[in-house]
Protein backbone atom coordinates (compact mmCIF):
# COMPACT_ATOMS: atom_id res chain seq x y z
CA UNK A 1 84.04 -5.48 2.44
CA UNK A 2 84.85 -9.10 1.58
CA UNK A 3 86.79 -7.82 -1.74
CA UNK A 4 90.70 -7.21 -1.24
CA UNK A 5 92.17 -3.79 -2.76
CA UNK A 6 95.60 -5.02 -4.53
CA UNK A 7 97.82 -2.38 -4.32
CA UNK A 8 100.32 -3.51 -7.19
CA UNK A 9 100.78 -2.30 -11.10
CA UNK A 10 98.50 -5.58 -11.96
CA UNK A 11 95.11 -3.87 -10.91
CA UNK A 12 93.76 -1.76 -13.53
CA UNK A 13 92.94 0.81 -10.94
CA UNK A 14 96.03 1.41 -9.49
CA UNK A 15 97.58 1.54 -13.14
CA UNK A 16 95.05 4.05 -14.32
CA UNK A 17 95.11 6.15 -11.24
CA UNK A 18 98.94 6.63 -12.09
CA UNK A 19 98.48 7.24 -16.12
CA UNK A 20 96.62 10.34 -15.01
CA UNK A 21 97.94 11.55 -11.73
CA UNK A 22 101.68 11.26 -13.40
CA UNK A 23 100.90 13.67 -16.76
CA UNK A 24 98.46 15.46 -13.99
CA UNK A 25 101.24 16.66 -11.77
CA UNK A 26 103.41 17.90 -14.35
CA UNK A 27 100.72 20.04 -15.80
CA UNK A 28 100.14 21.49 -12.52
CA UNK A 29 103.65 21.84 -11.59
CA UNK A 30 104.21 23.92 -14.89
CA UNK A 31 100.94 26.20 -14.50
CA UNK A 32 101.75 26.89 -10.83
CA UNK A 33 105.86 27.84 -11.54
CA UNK A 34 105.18 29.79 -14.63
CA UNK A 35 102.12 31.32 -14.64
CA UNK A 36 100.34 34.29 -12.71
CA UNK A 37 96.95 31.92 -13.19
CA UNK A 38 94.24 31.49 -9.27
CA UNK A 39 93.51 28.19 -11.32
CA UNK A 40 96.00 25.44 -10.28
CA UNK A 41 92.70 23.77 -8.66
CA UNK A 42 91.32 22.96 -12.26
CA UNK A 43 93.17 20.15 -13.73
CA UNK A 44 93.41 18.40 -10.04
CA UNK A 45 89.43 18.64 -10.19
CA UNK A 46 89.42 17.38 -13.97
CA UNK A 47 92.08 14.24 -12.99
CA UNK A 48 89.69 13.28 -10.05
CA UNK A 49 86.73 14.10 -11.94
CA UNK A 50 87.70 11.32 -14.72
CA UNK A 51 89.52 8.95 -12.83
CA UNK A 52 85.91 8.30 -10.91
CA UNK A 53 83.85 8.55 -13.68
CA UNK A 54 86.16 5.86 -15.51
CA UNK A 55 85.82 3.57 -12.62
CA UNK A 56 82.10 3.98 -11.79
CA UNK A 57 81.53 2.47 -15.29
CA UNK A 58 84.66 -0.20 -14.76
CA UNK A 59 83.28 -1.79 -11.61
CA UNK A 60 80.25 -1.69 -13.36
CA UNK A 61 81.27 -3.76 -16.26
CA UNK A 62 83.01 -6.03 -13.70
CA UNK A 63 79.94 -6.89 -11.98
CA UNK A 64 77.94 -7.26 -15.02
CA UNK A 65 80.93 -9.97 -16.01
CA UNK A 66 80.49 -10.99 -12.94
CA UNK A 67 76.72 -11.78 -13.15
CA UNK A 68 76.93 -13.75 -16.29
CA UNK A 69 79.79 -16.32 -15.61
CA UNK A 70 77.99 -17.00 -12.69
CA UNK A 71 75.10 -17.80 -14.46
């Protein structure tokens, strides 16, 4: 818990979060006004789904970076 979160546009994590929750919303916003579809949930689970995924492997790559300039 000794890392900071940095809730501003300069962490990558905060800017990716929004490239996908932004386009996200819309398409949900469209498929729940003009359709008859029980499927909003999908694309919510899909945005979640690769926002994590995308991060597991960033914050890995950080820590490997990590590891070698502190060797």
């Amino acid at each position: 818990m000794s890392e900071r979160f940095d809730l501003s546009f300069k962490n990558k994590e905060v800017r990716v979060w929004f490239y996908l929750a932004i386009p996200t919303f819309i398409i949900v916003s469209i498929i729940i006004f003009y359709t008859e579809q029980n499927y909003q949930f999908i694309p919510i689970l899909v945005f979640w789904m690769i926002f994590y995924i995308w991060r597991f492997f960033h914050r890995r790559k950080q820590k490997k970076e990590q590891r070698t300039n502190s060797s």
